[in-house]
Structure formats: C-alpha cells, structure tokens
C-alpha atoms as a PDB file:
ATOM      1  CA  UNK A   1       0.000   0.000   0.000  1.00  0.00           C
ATOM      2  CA  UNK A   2       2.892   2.260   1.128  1.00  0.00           C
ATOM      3  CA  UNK A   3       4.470   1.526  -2.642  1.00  0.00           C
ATOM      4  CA  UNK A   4       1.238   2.215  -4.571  1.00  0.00           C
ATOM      5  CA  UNK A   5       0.638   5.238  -2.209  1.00  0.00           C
ATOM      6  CA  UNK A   6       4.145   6.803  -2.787  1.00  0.00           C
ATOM      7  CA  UNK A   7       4.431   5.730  -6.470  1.00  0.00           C
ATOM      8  CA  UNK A   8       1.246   7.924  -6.998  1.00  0.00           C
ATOM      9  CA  UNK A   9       2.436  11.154  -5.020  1.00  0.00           C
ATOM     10  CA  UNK A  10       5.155  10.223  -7.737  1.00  0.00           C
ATOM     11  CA  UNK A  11       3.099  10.735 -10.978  1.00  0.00           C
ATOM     12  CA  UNK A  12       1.399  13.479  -9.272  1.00  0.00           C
ATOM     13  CA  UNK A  13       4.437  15.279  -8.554  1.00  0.00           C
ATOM     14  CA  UNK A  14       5.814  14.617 -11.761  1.00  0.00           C
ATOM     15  CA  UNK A  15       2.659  15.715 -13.478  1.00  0.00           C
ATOM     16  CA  UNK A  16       2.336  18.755 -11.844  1.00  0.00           C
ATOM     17  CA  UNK A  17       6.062  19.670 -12.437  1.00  0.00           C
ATOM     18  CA  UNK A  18       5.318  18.794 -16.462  1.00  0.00           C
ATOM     19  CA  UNK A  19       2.271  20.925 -16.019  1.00  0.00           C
ATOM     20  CA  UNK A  20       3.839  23.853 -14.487  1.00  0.00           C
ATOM     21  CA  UNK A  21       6.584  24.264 -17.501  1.00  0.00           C
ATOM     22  CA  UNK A  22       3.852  23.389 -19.753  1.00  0.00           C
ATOM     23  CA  UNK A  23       1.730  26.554 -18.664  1.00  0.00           C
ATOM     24  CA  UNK A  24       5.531  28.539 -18.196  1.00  0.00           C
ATOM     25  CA  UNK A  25       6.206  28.094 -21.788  1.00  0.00           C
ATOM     26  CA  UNK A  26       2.546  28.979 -22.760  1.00  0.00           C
ATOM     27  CA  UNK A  27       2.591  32.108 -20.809  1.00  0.00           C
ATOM     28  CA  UNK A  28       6.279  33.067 -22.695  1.00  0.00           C
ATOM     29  CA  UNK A  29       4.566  32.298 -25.912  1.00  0.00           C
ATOM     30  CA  UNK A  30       1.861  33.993 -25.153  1.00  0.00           C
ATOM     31  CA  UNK A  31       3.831  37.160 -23.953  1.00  0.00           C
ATOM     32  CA  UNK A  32       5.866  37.161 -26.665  1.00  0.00           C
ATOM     33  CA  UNK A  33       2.816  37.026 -29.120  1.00  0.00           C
ATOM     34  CA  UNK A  34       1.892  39.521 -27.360  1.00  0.00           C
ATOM     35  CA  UNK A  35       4.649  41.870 -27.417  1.00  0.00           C
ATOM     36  CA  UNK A  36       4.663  41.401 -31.660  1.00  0.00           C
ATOM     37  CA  UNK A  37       1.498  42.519 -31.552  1.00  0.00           C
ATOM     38  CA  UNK A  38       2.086  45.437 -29.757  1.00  0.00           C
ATOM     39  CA  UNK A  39       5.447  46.128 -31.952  1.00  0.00           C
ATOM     40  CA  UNK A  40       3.364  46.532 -34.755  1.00  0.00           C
ATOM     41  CA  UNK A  41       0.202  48.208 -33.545  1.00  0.00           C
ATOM     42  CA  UNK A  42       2.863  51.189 -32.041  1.00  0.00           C
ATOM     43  CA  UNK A  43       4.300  51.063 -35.911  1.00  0.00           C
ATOM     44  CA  UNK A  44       0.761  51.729 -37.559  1.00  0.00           C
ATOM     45  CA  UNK A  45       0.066  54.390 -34.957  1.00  0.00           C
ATOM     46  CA  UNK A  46       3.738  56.142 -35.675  1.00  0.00           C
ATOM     47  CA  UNK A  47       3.467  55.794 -39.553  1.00  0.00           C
ATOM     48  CA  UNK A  48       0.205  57.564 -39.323  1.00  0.00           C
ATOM     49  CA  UNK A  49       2.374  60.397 -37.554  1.00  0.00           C
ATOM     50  CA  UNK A  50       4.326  60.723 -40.366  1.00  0.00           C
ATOM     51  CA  UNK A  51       1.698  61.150 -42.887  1.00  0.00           C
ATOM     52  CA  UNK A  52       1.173  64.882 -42.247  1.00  0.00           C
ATOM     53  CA  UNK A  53       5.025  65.911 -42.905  1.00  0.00           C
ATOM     54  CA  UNK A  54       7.019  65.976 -46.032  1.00  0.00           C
ATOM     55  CA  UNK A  55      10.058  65.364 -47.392  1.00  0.00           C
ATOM     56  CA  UNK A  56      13.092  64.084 -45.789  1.00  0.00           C
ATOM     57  CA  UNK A  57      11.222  64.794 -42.557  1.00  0.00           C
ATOM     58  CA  UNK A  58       8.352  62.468 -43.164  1.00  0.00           C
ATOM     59  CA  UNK A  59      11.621  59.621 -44.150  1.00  0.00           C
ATOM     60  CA  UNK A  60      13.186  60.133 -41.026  1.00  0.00           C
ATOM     61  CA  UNK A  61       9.536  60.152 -38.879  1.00  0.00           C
ATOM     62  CA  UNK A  62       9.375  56.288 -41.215  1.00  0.00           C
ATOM     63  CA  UNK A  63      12.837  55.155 -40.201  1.00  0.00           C
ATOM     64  CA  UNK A  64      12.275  56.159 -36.122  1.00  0.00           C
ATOM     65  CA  UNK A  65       9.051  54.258 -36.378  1.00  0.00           C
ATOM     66  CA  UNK A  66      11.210  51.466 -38.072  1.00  0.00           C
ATOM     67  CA  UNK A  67      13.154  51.920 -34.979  1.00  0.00           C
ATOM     68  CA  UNK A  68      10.650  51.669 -32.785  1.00  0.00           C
ATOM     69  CA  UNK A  69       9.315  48.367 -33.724  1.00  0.00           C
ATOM     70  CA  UNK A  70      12.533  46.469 -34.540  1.00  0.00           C
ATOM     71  CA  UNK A  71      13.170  47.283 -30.931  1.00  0.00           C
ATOM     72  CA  UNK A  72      10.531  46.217 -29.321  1.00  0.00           C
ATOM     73  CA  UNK A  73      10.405  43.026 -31.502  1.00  0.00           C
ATOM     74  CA  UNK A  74      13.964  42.159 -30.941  1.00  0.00           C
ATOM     75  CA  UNK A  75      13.764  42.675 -27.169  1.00  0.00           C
ATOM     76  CA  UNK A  76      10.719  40.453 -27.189  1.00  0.00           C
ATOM     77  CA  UNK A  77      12.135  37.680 -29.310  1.00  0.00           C
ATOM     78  CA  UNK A  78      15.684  38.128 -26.952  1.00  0.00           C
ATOM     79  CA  UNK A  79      13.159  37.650 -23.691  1.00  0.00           C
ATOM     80  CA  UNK A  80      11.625  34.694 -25.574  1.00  0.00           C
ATOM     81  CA  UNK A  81      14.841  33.101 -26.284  1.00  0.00           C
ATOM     82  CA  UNK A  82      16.909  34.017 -23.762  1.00  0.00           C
ATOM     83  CA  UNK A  83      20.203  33.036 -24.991  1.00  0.00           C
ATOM     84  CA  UNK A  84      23.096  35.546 -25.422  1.00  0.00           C
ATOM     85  CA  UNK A  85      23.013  34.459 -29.187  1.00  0.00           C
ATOM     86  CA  UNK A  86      19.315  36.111 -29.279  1.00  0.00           C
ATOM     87  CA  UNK A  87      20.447  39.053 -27.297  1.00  0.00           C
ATOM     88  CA  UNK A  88      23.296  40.081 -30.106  1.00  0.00           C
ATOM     89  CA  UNK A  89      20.994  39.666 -32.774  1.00  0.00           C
ATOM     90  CA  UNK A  90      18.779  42.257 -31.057  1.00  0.00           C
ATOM     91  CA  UNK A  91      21.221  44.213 -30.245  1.00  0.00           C
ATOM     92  CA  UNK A  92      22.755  43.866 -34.225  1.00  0.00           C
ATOM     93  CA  UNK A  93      19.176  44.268 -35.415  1.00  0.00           C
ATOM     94  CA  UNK A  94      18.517  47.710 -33.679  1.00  0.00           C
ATOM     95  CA  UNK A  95      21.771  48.839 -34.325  1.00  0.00           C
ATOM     96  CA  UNK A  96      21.150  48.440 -38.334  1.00  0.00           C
ATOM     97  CA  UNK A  97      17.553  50.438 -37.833  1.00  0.00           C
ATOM     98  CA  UNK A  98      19.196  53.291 -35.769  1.00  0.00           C
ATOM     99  CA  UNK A  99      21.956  53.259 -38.820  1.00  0.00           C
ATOM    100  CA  UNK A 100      18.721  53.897 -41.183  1.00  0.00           C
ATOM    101  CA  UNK A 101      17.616  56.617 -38.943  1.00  0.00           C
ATOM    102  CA  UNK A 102      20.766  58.321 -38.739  1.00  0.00           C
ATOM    103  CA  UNK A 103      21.334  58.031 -42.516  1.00  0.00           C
ATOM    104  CA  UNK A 104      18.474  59.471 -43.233  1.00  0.00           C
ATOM    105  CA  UNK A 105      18.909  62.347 -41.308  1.00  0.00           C
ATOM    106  CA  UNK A 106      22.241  62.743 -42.687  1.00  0.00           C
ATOM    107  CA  UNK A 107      20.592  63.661 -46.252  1.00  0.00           C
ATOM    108  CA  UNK A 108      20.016  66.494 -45.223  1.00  0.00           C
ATOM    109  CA  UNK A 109      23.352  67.543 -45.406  1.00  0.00           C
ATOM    110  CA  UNK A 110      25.674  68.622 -47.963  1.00  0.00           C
ATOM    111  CA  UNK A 111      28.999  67.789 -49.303  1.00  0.00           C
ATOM    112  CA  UNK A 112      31.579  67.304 -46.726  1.00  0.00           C
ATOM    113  CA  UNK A 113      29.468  67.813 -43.553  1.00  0.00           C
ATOM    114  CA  UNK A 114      27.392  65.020 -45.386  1.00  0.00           C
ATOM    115  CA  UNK A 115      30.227  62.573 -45.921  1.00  0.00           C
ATOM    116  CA  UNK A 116      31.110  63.054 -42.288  1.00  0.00           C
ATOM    117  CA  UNK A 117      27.482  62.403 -40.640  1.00  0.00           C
ATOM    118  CA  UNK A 118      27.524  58.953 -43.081  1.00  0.00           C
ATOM    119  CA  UNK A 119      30.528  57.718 -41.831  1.00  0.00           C
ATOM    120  CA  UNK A 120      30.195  58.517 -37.998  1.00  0.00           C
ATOM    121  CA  UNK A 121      26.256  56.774 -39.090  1.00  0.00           C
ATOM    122  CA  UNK A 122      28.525  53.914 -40.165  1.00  0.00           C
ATOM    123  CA  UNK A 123      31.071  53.531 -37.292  1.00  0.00           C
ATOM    124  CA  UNK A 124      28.737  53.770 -34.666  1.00  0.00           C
ATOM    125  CA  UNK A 125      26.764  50.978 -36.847  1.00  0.00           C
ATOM    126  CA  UNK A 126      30.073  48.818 -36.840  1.00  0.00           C
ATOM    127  CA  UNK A 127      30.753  49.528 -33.182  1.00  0.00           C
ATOM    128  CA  UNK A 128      27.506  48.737 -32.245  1.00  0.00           C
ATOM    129  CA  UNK A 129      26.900  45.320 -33.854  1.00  0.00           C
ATOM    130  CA  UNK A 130      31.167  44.528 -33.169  1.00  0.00           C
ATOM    131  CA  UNK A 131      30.303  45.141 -29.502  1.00  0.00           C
ATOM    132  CA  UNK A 132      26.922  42.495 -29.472  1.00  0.00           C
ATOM    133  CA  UNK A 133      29.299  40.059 -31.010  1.00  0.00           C
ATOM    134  CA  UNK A 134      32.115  40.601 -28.557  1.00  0.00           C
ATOM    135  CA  UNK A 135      30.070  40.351 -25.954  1.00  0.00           C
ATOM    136  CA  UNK A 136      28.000  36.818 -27.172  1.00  0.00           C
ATOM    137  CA  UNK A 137      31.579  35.735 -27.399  1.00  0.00           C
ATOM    138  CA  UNK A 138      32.733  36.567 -23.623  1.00  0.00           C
ATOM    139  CA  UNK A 139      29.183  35.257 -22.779  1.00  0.00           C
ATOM    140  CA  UNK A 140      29.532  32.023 -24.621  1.00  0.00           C
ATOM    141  CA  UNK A 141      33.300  31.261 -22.902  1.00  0.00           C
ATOM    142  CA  UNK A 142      31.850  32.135 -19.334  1.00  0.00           C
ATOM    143  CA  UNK A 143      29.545  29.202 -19.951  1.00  0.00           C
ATOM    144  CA  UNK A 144      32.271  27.029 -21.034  1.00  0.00           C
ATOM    145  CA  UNK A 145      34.973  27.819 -18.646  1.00  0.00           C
ATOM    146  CA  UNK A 146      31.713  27.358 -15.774  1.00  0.00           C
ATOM    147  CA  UNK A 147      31.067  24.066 -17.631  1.00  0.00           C
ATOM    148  CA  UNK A 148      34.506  22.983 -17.600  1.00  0.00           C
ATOM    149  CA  UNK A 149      35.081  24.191 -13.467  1.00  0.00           C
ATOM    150  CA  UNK A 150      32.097  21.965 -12.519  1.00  0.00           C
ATOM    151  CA  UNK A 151      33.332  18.493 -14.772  1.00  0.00           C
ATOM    152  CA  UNK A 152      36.484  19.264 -12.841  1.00  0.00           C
ATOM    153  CA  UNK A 153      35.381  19.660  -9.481  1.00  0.00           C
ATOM    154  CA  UNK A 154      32.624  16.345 -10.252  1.00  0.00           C
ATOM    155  CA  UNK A 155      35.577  14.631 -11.028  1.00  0.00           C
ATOM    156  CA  UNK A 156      37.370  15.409  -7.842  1.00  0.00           C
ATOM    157  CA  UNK A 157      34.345  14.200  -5.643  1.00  0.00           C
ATOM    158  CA  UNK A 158      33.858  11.157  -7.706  1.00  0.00           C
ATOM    159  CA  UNK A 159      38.041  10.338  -7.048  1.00  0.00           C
ATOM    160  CA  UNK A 160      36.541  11.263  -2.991  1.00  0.00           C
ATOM    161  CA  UNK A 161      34.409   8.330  -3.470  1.00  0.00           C
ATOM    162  CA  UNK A 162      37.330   5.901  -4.775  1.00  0.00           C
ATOM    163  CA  UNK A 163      38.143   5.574  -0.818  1.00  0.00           C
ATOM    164  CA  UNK A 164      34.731   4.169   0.021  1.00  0.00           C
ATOM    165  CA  UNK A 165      33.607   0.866  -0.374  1.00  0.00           C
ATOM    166  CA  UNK A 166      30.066  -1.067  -1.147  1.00  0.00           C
ATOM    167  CA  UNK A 167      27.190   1.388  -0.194  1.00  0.00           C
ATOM    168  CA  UNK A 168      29.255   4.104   0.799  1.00  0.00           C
ATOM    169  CA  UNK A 169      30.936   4.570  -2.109  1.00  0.00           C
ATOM    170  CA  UNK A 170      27.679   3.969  -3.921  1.00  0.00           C
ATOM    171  CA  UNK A 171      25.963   6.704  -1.587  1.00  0.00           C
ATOM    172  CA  UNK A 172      29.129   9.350  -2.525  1.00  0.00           C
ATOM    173  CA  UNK A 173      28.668   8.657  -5.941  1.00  0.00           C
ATOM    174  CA  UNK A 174      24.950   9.415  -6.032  1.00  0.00           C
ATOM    175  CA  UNK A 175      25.852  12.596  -3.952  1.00  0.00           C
ATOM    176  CA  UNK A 176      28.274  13.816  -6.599  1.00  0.00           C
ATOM    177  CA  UNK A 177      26.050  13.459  -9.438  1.00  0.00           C
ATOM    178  CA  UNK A 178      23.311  15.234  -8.048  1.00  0.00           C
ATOM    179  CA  UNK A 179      25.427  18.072  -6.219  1.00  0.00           C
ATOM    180  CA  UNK A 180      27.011  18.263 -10.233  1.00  0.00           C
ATOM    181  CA  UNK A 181      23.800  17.667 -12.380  1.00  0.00           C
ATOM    182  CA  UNK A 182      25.352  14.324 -14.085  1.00  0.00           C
END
C-alpha cells in the first residue's frame, strides 16, 4: 500500500512539475505574441504620424518608427529566447535600424558635412553590432569555462568516493552526481 501510495504522489508530482513548464512556456509564448502585436500596432500608430510631414522629414519620422518596432520586436524575441546568441541579434538588429535613422537624417546635409554624418552613421553601426558580437563571445566562454570548473570539481568528488567501499561509495557517488547535475 505504502508503494502504490508513494508511487502515486510520484506521478502526481511529476505531473504537476510537467504541467507547471507546460503553462511557463505557454505564458512566454503567449507574452511574446503579445509583445509582436504590440510592436506593430505602435508602428501603424507612428506611420500615421508621419503622414502629415514631407520630405526628408516624413523619411526620417518612417525610419524612427522602423526603430521603434525592430526594438521592441527584438527585445521580445531576446526575452523569448533568452540566450546571449538572441540578445546580439537584437542588439545587431537595432543597431542596423538606428543606422537607417541616422542616414536618413544625414541627407540632409551637404557635401563634406554630409560625408562626415555617413561615416560617424557607419562607425557607430560597426561599433555597435562589433560590440553584441564581442560580448556573445565573452558570454559564450563564461559558460564554457563554468562548464569545464564543474566536470572538474565532479571529477574530484567522484576520485573522494574511490576511498569508500560497497554502499558508501555507492551513496558518494549518487551525492556527486546530483550536487554536479550528471
């Protein structure tokens, strides 16, 4: 009875825990959705802004709207993913935008003072998406090095265990892999 009695807490547990991510990963979804949705309703509402001016003003009032919603969709699809790969292409992705923006504005200019605003446009571009890579780099080797600190201290505790016999040794072991996650 005991066995039947703690096998079901079991499933229940287990259910409950497969449940819980289930409905986790719906919410995300759903938040995500979400924020799209709301990336593209601010877009409409910002190109219809831009309707009453003319010129090089109404491209620029296009491009910040532009702006606007590759921002909020990148920083909803970086939440959604949450991986530092994600977070560089945001970062790369509203770098590029603001680079339309700013080269835009820059027609407005003439000759040399026009050559100048394209290429600071274009450094800060290269910068910008240079620095998201950099830092998915550094990011990426933190996780590795942290990887490679725990396999090296697991393998210390399971060498502990070498001095242990039977179920002791057996006991250590188990200890090891859960304290480690193997």
């Amino acid at each position: 009875m005991n066995k039947l009695l703690s096998g079901l807490l079991i499933t229940i547990v287990s259910i409950s825990a497969y449940t819980n991510a289930f409905a986790a990963t719906a919410e995300a979804k759903l938040t995500y959705k979400s924020a799209l949705e709301h990336a593209d309703a601010e877009y409409k509402i910002n190109t219809n802004k831009c309707n009453s001016l003319a010129s090089n003003a109404k491209d620029v009032c296009i491009e910040e709207a532009v702006l606007a919603r590759t921002t909020l969709k990148a920083q909803a699809n970086a939440d959604y993913e949450n991986t530092p790969k994600a977070r560089a292409t945001a970062i790369s992705d509203v770098a590029d935008a603001q680079y339309a923006v700013d080269k835009e504005k820059c027609n407005t200019k003439v000759g040399n003072d026009k050559d100048v605003c394209m290429k600071q446009a274009k450094a800060t571009n290269v910068t910008s998406i240079a620095n998201a890579k950099a830092t998915n780099k550094v990011t990426n080797a933190r996780g590795e090095a942290a990887q490679s600190t725990n396999d090296a201290d697991y393998q210390v505790e399971i060498e502990k265990c070498d001095g242990f016999a039977g179920p002791s040794k057996a006991a250590c072991i188990a200890s090891a892999q859960t304290k480690y996650g193997k």
